[in-house]
Protein backbone atom coordinates (compact mmCIF):
# COMPACT_ATOMS: atom_id res chain seq x y z
CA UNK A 1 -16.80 -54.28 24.92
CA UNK A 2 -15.75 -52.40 28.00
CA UNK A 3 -11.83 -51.55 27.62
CA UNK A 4 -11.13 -49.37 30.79
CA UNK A 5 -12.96 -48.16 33.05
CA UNK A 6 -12.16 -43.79 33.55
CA UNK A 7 -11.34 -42.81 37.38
CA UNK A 8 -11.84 -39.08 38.85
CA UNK A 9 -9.46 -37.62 37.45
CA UNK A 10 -8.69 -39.24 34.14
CA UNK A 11 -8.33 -37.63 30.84
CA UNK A 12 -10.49 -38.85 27.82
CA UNK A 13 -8.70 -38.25 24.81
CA UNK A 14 -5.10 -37.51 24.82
CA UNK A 15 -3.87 -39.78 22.52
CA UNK A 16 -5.99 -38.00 19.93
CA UNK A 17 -5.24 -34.57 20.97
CA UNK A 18 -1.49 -35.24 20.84
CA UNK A 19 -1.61 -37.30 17.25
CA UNK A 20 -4.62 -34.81 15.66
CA UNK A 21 -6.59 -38.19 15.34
CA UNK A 22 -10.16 -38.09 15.96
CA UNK A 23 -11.26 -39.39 18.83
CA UNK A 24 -13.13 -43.13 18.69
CA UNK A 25 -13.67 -44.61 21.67
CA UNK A 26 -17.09 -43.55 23.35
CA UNK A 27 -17.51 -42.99 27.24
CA UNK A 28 -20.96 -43.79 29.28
CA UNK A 29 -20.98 -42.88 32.53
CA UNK A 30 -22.53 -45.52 34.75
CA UNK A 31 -23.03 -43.19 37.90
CA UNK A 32 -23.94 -39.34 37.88
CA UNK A 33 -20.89 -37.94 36.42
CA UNK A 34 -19.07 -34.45 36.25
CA UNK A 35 -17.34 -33.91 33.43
CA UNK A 36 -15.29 -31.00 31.74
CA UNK A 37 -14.46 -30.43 27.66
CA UNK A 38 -11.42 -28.83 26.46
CA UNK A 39 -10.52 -27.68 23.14
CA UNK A 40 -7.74 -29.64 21.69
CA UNK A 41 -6.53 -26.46 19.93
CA UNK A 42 -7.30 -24.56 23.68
CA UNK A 43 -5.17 -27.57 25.20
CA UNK A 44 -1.98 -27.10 22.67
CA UNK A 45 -1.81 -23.76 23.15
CA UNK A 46 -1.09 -24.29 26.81
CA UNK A 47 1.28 -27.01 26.01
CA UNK A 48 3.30 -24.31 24.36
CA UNK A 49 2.80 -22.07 26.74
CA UNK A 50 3.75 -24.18 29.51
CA UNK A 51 6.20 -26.82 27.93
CA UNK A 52 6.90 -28.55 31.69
CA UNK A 53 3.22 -29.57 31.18
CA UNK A 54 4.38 -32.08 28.42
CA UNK A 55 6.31 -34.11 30.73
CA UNK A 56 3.01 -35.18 32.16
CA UNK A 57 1.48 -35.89 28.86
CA UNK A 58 4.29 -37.99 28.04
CA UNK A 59 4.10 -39.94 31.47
CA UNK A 60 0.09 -40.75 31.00
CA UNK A 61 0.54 -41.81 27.72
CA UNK A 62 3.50 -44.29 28.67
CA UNK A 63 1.38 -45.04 31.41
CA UNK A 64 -1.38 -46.09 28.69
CA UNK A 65 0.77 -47.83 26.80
CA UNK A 66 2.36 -49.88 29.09
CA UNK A 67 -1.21 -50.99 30.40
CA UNK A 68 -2.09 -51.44 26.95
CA UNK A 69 0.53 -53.89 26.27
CA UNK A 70 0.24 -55.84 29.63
CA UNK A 71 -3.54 -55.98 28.15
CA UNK A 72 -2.91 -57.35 24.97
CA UNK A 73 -0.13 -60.25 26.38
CA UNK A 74 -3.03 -61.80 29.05
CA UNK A 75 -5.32 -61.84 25.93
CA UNK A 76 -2.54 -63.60 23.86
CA UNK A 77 -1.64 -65.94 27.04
CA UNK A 78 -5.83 -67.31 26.72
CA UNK A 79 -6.67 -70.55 24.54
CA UNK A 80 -8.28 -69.01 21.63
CA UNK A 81 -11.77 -70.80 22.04
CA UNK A 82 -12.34 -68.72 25.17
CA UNK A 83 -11.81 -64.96 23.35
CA UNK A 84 -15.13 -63.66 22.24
CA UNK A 85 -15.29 -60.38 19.83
């Protein structure tokens, strides 16, 4: 089941970094892809370092959220015989 679909630019992982969950979603790039890999314990640090940076953590993850919801109401709005899992 495809859930999103990741942009340039987008950041894989967040929600875990932020709530020390592991991460359980699983990416697959369907073109050639560049990707980068931080340490969640190298991305806290500069959190603390540079606090301003949390605004924008808090923003993407609202962001998510709302999507999320706006989601999960079309899927609720469907007749149930037409939902496949």
């Amino acid at each position: 089941m495809v859930l999103a679909t990741a942009l340039p630019g987008d950041v894989l992982g967040l929600s875990a970094v932020v709530s020390g969950e592991y991460y359980e979603e699983t990416a697959v790039a369907t073109i050639p892809t560049q990707v980068g890999f931080v340490k969640s314990q190298d991305f806290l640090r500069f959190l603390s370092r540079y606090p301003e940076a949390s605004f924008w953590v808090v923003q993407l993850l609202s962001e998510r959220v709302t999507t999320t919801l706006s989601q999960l109401s079309c899927i609720r709005e469907l007749p149930a015989r037409s939902i496949r899992i």
